[in-house]
C-alpha atoms as a PDB file:
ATOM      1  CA  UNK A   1      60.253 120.326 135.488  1.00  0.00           C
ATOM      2  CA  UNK A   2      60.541 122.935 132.514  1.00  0.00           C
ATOM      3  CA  UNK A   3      61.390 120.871 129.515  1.00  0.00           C
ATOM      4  CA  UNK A   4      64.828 122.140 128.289  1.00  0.00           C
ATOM      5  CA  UNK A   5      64.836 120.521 124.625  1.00  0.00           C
ATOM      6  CA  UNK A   6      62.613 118.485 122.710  1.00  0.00           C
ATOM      7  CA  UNK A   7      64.225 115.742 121.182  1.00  0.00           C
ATOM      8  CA  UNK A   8      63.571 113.460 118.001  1.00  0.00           C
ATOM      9  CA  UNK A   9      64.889 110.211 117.619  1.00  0.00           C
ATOM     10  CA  UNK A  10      64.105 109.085 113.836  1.00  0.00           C
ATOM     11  CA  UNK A  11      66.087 105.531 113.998  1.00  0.00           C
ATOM     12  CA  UNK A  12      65.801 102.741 116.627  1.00  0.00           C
ATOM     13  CA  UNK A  13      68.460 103.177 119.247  1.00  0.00           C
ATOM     14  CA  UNK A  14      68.894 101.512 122.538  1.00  0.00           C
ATOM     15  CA  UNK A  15      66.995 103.198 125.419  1.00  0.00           C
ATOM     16  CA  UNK A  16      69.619 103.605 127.567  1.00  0.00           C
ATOM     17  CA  UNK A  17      70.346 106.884 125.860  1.00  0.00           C
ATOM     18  CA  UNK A  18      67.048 108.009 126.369  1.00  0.00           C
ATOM     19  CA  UNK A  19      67.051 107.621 130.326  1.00  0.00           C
ATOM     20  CA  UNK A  20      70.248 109.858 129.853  1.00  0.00           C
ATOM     21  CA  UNK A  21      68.220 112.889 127.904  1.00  0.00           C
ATOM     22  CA  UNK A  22      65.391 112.251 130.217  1.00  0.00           C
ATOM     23  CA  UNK A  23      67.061 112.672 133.121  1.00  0.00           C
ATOM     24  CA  UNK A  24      68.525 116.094 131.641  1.00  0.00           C
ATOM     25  CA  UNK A  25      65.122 117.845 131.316  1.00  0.00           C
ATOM     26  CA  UNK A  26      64.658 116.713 127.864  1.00  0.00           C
ATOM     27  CA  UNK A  27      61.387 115.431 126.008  1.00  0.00           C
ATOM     28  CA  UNK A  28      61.942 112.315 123.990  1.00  0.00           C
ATOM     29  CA  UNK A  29      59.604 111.360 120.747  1.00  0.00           C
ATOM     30  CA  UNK A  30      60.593 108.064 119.420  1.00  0.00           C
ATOM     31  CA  UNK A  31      59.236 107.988 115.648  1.00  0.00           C
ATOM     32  CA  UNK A  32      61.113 105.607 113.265  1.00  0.00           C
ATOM     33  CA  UNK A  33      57.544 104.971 111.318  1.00  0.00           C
ATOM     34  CA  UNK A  34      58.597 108.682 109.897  1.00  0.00           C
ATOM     35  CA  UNK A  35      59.123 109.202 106.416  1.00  0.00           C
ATOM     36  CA  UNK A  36      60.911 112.061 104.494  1.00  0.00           C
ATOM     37  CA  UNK A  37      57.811 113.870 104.168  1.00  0.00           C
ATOM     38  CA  UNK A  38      56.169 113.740 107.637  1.00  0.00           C
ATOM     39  CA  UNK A  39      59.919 114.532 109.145  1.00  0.00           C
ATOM     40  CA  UNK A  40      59.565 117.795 107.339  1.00  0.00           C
ATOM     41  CA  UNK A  41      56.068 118.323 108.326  1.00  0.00           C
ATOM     42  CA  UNK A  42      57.216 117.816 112.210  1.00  0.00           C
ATOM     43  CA  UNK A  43      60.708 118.727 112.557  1.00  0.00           C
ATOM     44  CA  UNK A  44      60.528 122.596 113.615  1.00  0.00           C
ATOM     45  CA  UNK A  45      58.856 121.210 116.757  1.00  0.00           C
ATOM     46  CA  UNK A  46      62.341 120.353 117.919  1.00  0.00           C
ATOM     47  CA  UNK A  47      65.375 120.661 119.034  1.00  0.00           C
ATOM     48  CA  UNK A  48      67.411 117.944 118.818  1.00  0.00           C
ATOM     49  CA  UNK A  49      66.714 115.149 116.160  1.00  0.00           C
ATOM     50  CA  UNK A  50      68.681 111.651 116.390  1.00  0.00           C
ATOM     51  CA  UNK A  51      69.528 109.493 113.261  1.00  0.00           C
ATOM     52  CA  UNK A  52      71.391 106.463 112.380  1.00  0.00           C
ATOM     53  CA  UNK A  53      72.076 105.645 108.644  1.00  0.00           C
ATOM     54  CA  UNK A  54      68.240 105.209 107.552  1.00  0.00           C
ATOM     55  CA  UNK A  55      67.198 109.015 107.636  1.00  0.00           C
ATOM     56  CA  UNK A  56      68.613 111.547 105.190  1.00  0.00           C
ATOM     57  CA  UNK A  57      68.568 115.292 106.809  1.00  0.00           C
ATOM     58  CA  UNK A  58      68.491 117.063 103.538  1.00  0.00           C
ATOM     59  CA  UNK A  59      68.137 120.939 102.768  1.00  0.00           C
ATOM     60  CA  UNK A  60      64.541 120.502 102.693  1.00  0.00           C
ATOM     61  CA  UNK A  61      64.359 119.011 106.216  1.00  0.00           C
ATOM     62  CA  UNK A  62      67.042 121.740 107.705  1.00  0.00           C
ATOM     63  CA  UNK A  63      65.039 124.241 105.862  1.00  0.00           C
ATOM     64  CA  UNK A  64      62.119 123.124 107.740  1.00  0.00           C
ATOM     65  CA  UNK A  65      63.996 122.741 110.865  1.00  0.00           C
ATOM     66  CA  UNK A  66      63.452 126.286 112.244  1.00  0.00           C
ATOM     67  CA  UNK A  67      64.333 125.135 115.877  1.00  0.00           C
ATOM     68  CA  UNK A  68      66.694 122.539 115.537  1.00  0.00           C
ATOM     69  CA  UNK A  69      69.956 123.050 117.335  1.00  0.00           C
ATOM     70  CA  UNK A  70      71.598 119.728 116.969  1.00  0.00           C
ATOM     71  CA  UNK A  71      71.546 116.767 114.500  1.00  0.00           C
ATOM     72  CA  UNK A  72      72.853 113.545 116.016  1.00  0.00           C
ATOM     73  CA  UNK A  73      73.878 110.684 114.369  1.00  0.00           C
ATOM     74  CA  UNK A  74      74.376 107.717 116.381  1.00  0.00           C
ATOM     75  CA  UNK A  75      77.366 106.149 114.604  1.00  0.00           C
ATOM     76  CA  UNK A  76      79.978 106.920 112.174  1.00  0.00           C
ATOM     77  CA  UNK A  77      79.613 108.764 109.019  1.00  0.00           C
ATOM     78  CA  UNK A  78      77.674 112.080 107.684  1.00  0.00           C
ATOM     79  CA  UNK A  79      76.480 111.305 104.590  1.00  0.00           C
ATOM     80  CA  UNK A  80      73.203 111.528 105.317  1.00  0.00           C
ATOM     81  CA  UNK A  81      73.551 115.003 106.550  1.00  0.00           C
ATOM     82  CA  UNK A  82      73.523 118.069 104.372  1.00  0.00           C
ATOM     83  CA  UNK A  83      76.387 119.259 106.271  1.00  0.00           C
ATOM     84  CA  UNK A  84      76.838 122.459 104.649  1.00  0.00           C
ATOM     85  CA  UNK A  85      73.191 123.447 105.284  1.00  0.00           C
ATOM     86  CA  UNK A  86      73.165 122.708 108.638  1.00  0.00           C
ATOM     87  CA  UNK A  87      76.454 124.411 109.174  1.00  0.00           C
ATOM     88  CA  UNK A  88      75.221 127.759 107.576  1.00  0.00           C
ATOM     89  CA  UNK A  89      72.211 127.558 109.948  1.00  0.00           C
ATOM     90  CA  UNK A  90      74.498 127.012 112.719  1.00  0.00           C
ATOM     91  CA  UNK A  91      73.688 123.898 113.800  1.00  0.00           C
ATOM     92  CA  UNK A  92      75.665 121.150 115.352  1.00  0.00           C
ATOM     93  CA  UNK A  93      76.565 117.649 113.894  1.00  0.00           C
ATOM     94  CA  UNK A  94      77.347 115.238 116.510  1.00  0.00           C
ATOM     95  CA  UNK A  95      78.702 111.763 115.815  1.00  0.00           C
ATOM     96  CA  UNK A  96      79.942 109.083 117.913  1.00  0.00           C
ATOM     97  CA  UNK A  97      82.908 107.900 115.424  1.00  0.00           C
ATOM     98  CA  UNK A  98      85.514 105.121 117.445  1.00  0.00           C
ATOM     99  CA  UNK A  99      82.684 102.912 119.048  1.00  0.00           C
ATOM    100  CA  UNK A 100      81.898 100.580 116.298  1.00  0.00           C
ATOM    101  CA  UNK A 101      85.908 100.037 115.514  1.00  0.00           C
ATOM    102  CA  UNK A 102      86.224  96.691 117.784  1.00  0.00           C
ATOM    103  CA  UNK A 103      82.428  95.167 116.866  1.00  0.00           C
ATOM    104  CA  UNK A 104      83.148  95.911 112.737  1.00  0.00           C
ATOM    105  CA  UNK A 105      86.386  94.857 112.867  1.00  0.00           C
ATOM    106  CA  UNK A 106      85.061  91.411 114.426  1.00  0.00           C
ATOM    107  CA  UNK A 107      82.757  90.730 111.467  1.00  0.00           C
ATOM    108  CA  UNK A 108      85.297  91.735 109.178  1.00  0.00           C
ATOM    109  CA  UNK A 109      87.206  88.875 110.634  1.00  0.00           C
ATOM    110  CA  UNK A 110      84.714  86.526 110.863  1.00  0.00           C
ATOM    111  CA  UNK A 111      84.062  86.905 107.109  1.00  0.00           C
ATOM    112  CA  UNK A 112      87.705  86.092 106.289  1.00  0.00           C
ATOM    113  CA  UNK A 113      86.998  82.887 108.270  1.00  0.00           C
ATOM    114  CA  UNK A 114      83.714  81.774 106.972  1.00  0.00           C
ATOM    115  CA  UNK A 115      85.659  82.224 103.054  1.00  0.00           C
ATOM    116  CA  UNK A 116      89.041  80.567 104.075  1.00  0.00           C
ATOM    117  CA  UNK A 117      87.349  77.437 105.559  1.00  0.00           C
ATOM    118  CA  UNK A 118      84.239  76.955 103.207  1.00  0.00           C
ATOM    119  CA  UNK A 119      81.926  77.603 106.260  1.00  0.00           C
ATOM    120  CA  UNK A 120      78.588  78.664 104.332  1.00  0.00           C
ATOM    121  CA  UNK A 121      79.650  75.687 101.515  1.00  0.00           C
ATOM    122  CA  UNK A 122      79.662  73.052 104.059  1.00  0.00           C
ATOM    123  CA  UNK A 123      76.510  74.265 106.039  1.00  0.00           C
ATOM    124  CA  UNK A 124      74.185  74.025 103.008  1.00  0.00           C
ATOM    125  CA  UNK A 125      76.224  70.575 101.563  1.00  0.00           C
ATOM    126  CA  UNK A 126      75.559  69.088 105.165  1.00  0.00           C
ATOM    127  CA  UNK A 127      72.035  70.606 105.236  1.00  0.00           C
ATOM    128  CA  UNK A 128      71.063  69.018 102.609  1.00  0.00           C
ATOM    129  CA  UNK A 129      72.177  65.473 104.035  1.00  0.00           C
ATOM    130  CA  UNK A 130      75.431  65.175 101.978  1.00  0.00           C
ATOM    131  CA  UNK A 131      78.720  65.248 104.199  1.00  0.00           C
ATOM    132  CA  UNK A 132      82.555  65.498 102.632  1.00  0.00           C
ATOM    133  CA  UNK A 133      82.984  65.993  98.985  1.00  0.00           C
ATOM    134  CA  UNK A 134      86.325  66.858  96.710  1.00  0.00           C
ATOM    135  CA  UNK A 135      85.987  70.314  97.371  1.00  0.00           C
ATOM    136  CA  UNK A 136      89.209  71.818  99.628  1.00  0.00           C
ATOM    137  CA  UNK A 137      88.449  71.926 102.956  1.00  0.00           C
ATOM    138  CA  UNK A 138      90.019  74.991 103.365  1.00  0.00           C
ATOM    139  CA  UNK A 139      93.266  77.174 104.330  1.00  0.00           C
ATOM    140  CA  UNK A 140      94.628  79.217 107.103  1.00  0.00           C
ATOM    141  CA  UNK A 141      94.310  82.884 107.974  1.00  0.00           C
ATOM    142  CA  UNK A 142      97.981  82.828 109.405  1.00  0.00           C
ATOM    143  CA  UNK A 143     100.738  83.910 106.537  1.00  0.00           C
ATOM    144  CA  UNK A 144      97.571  85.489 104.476  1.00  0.00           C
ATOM    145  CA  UNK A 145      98.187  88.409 102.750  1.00  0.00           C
ATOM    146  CA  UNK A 146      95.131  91.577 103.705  1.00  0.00           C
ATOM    147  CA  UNK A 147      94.873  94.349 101.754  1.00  0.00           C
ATOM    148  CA  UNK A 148      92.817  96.891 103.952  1.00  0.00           C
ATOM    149  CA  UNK A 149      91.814 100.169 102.696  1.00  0.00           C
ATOM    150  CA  UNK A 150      91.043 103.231 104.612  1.00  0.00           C
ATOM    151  CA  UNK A 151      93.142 103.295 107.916  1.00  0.00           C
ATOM    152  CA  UNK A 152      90.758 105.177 110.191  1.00  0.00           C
ATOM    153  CA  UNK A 153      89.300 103.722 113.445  1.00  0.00           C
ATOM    154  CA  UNK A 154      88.240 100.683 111.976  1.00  0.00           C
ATOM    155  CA  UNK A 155      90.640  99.877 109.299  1.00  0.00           C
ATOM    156  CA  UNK A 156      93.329  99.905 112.259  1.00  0.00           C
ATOM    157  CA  UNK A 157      91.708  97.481 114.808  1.00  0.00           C
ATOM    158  CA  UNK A 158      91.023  95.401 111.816  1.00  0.00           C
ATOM    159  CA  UNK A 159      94.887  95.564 111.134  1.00  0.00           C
ATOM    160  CA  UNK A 160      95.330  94.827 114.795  1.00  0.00           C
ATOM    161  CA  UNK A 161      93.574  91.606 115.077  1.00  0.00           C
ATOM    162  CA  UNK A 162      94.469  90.226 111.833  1.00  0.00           C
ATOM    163  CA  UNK A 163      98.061  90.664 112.708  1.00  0.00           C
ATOM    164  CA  UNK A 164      97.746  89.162 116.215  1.00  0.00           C
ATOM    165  CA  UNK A 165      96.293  85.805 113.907  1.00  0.00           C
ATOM    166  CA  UNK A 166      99.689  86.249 111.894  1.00  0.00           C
ATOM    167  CA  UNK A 167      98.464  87.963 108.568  1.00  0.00           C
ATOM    168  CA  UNK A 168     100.493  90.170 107.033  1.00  0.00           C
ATOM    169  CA  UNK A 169      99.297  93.255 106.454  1.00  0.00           C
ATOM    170  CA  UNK A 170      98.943  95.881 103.242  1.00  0.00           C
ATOM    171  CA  UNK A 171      96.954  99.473 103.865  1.00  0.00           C
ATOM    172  CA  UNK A 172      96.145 102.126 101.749  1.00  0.00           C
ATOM    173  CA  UNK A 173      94.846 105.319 103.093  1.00  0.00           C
ATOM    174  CA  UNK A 174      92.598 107.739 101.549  1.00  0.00           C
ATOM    175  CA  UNK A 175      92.989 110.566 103.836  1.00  0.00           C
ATOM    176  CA  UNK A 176      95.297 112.030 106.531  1.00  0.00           C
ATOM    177  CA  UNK A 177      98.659 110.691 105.660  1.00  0.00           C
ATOM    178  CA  UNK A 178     100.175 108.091 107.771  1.00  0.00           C
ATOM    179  CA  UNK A 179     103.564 107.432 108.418  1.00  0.00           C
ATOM    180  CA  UNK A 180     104.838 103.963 107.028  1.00  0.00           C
ATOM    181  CA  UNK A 181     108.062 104.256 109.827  1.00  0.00           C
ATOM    182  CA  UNK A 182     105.813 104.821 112.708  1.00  0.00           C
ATOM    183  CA  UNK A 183     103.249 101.975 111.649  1.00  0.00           C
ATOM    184  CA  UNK A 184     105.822  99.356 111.079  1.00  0.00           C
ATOM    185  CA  UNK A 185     107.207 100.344 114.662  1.00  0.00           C
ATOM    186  CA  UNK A 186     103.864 100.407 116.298  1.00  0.00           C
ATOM    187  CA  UNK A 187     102.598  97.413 114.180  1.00  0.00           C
ATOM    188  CA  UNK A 188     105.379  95.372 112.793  1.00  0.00           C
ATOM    189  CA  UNK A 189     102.733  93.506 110.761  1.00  0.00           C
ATOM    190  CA  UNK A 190     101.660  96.390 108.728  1.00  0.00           C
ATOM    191  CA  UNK A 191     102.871  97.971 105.236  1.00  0.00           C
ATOM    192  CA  UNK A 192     101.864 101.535 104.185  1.00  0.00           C
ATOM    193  CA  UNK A 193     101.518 101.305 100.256  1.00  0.00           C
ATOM    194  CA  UNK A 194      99.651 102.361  97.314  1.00  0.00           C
ATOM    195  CA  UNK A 195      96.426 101.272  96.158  1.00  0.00           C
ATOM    196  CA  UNK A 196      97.664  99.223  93.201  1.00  0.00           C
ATOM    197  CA  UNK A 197      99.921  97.071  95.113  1.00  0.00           C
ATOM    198  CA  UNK A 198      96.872  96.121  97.779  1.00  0.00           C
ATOM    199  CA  UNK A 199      94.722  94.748  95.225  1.00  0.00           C
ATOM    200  CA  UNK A 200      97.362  93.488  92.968  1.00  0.00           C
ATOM    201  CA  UNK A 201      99.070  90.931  96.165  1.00  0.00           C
ATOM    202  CA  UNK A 202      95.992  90.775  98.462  1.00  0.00           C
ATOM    203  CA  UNK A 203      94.352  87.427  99.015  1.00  0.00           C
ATOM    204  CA  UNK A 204      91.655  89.692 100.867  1.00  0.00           C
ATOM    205  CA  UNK A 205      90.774  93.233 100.535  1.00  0.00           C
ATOM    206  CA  UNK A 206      89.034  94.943 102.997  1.00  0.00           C
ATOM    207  CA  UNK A 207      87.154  98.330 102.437  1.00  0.00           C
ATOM    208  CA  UNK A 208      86.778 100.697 105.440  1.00  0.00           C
ATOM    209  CA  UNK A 209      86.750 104.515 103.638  1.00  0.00           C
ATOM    210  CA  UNK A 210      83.678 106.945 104.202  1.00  0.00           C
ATOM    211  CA  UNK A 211      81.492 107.838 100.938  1.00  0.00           C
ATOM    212  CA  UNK A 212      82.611 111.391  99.222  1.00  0.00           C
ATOM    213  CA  UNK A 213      82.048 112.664  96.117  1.00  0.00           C
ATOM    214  CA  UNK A 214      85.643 111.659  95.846  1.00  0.00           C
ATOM    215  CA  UNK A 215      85.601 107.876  96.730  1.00  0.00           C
ATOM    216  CA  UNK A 216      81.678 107.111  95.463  1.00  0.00           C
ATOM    217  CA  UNK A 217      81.784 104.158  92.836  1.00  0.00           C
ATOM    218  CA  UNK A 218      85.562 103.631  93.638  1.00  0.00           C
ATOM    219  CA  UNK A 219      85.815 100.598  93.486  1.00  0.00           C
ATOM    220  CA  UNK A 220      84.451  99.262  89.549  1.00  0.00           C
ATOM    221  CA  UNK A 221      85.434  96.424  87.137  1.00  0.00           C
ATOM    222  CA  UNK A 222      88.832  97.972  86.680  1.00  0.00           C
ATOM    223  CA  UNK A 223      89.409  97.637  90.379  1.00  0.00           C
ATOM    224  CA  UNK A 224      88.210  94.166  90.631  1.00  0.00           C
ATOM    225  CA  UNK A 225      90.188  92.967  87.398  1.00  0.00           C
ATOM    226  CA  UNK A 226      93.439  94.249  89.617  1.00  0.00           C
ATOM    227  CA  UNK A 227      93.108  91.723  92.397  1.00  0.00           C
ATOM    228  CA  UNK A 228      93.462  88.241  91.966  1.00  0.00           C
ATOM    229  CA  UNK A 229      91.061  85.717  90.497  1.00  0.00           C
ATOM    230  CA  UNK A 230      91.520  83.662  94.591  1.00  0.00           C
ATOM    231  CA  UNK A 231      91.132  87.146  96.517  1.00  0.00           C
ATOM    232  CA  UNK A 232      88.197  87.824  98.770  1.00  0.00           C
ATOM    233  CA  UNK A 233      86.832  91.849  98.636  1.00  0.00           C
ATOM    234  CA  UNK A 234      84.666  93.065 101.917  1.00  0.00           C
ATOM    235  CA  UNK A 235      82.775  95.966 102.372  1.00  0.00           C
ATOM    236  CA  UNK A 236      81.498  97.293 105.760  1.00  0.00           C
ATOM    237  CA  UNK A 237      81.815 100.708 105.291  1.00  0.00           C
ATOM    238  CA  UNK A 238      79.552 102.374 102.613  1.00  0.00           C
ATOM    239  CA  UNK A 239      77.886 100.431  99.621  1.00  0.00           C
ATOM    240  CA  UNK A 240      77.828 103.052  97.492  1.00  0.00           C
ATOM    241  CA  UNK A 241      82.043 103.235  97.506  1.00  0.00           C
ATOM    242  CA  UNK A 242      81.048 100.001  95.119  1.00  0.00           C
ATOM    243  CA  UNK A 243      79.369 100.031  91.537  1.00  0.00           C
ATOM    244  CA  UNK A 244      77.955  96.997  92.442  1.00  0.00           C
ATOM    245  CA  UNK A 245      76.986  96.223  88.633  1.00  0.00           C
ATOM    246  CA  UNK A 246      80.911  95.602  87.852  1.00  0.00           C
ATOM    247  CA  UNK A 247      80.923  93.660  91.572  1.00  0.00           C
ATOM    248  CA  UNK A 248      78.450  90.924  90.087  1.00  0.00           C
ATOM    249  CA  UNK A 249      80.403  90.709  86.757  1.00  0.00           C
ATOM    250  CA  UNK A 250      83.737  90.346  88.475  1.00  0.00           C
ATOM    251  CA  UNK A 251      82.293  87.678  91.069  1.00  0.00           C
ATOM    252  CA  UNK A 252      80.434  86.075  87.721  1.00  0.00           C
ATOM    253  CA  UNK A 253      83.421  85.979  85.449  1.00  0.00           C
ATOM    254  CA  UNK A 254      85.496  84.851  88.401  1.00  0.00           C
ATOM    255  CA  UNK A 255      88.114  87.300  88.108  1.00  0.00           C
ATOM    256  CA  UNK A 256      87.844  87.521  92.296  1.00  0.00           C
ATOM    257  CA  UNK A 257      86.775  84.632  94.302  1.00  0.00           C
ATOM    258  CA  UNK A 258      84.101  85.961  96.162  1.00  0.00           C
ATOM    259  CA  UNK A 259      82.532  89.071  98.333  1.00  0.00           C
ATOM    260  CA  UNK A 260      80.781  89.952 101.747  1.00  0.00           C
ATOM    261  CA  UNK A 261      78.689  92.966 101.850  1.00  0.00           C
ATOM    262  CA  UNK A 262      77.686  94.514 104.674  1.00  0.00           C
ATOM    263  CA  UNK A 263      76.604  97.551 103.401  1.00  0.00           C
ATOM    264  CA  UNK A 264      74.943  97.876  99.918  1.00  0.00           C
ATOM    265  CA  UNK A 265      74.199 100.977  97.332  1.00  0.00           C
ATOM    266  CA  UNK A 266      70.437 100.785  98.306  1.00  0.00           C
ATOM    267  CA  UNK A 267      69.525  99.553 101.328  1.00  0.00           C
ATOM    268  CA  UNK A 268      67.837  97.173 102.047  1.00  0.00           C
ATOM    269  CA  UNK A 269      69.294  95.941  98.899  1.00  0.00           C
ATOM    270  CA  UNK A 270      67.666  95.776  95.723  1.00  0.00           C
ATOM    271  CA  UNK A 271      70.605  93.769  93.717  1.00  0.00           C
ATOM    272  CA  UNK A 272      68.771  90.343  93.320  1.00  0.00           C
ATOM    273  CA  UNK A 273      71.404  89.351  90.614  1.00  0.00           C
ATOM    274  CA  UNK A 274      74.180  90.240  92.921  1.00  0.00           C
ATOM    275  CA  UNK A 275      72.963  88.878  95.637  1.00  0.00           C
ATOM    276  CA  UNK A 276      72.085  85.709  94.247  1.00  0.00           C
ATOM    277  CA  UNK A 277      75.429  84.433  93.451  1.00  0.00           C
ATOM    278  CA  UNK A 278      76.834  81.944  95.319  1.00  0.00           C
ATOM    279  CA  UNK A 279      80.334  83.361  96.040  1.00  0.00           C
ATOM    280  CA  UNK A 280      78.164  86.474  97.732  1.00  0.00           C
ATOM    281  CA  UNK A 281      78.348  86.636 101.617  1.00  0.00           C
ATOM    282  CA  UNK A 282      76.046  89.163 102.870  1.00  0.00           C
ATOM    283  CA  UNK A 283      74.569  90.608 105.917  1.00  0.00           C
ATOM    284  CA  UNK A 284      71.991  93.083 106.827  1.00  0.00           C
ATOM    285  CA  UNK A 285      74.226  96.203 107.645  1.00  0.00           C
ATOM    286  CA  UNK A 286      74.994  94.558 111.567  1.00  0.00           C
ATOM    287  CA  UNK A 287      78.753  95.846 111.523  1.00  0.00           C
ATOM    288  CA  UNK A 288      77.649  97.526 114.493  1.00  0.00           C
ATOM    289  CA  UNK A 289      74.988  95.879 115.721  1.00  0.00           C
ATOM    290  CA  UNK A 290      76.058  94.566 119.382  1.00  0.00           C
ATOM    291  CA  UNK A 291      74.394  95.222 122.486  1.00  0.00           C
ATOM    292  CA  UNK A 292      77.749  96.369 124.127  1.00  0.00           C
ATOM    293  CA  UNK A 293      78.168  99.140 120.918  1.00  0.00           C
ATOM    294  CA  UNK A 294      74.692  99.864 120.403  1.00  0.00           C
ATOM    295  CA  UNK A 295      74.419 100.326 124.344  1.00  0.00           C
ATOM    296  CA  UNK A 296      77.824 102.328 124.396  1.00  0.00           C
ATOM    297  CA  UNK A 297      76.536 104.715 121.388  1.00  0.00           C
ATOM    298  CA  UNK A 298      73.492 105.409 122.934  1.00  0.00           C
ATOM    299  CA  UNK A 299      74.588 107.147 126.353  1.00  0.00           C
ATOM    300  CA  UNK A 300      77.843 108.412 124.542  1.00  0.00           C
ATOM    301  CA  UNK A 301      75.196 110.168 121.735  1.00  0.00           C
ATOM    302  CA  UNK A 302      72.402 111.244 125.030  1.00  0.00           C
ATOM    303  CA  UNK A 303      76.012 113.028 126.854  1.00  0.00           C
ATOM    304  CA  UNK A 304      76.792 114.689 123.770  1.00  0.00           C
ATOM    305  CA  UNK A 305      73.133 116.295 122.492  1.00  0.00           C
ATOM    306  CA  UNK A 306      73.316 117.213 126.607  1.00  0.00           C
ATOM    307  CA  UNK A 307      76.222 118.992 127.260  1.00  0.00           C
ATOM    308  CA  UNK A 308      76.244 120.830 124.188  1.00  0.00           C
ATOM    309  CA  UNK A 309      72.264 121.643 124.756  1.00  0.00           C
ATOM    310  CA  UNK A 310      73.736 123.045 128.228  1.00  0.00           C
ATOM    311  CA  UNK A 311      75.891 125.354 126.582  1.00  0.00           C
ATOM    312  CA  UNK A 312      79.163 123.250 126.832  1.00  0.00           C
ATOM    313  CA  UNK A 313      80.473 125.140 122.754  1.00  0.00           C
ATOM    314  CA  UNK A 314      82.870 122.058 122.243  1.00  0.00           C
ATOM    315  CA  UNK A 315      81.478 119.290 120.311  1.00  0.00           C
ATOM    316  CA  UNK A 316      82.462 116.314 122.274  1.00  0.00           C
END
């Protein structure tokens, strides 16, 4: 069989994708050992190169890429990608945005429960052979205000569970404008507003924006200061939306109660004071990281990079 494209996948994703480019005439080289340097050194042997979040496809590497038709990123989010560069060469960015919505929206939720009811307090008390102490066992979820900002994919399932488990819900979006009328009809449970007012009332505040120029470092120590000193902040969307310096004075000087960080300015993260604080809650960038999504991404990245490398103009 003539080999129609030669693809590169740079990140580990699940195989099932790779049956799917396989079984389209493509040759598949799986090299996640590759760094920055040796991508550039290899990449105009291909065609089609696959990332998730740990590659960056620079200038250099798209100046380098003198074959390279399509750059896939198997998730949400482009900041990685040099998009102008790759646009000017004429080559197509392909992401599989929606997927995740459901599987980050879970953790999101589960994070709210492990602060409300003490969870990672009591595992370490009981641990360490003690059992019940003074220390509030907890509070409820239901009648909780949740301040969530960015209302894409994600932000709105997030709104969609939390509601069904009676929070009342507070969004702020930085992007396409949304219509507070139509939400509260859709979603009875949800108030469009401005950013002030979510961190002002929120007992939890829940970031799901994408990193720009715009929103990098948005939320600082004057941010933090805004919410109150018993409110919860989340991020699983980008770390860098967070100068995590003023994060670790807030959390220190208590003026929020707590954090859980998904996703961190350098990852994996390098923030030993930050993350050393015991009101810190933080996981290894998993917001995605089920079988069912990471399966799901996979074949819905493999149809993509095929029909387009078939000639199919519309980016899927």
């Amino acid at each position: 069989m003539q080999i129609k494209a030669r693809v590169l996948v740079c990140d580990l994703i699940n195989e099932s994708g790779f049956h799917v480019l396989r079984d389209a005439g493509m040759r598949v080289d799986f090299r996640p050992e590759l760094g920055q340097t040796e991508l550039a050194s290899v990449i105009a042997n291909y065609e089609v190169v696959i990332i998730r979040s740990g590659v960056k496809i620079d200038s250099d590497i798209i100046n380098a890429a003198s074959n390279l038709k399509v750059i896939a990123r198997a998730g949400i989010g482009t900041d990685n990608i040099n998009l102008d560069a790759a646009w000017s060469r004429g080559i197509k960015v392909i992401t599989a945005p929606a997927l995740s919505a459901n599987s980050v929206a879970e953790l999101v939720i589960g994070y709210m429960i492990c602060f409300s009811r003490n969870v990672v307090y009591f595992d370490s008390m009981i641990k360490k052979g003690s059992w019940m102490d003074d220390k509030p066992v907890g509070s409820e979820l239901y009648g909780k205000k949740l301040g969530i900002i960015g209302m894409g994919n994600i932000g709105r399932t997030v709104a969609l569970i939390a509601g069904r488990l009676g929070m009342k819900i507070f969004a702020y979006s930085t992007g396409r404008k949304l219509s507070n009328s139509s939400l509260l009809i859709e979603n009875n449970h949800i108030t469009m507003t401005d950013l002030d007012t979510v961190l002002r009332n929120c007992d939890f505040v829940s970031c799901h924006i994408p990193l720009t120029s715009s929103t990098a470092g948005m939320f600082n120590l004057e941010s933090f200061s805004k919410m109150k000193a018993t409110a919860f902040f989340i991020n699983t969307a980008r770390g860098k939306v967070v100068d995590e310096d003023s994060l670790y004075r807030a959390l220190k000087e208590r003026k929020i109660a707590g954090a859980a960080l998904d996703v961190f300015e350098a990852e994996p993260p390098m923030n030993e004071k930050l993350l050393g604080l015991p009101n810190v809650l933080c996981t290894p960038h998993i917001g995605a990281q089920t079988k069912e999504v990471q399966d799901l991404i996979s074949i819905t990245i493999a149809e993509k990079i095929a029909s387009v490398m078939m000639g199919n103009r519309k980016i899927l």
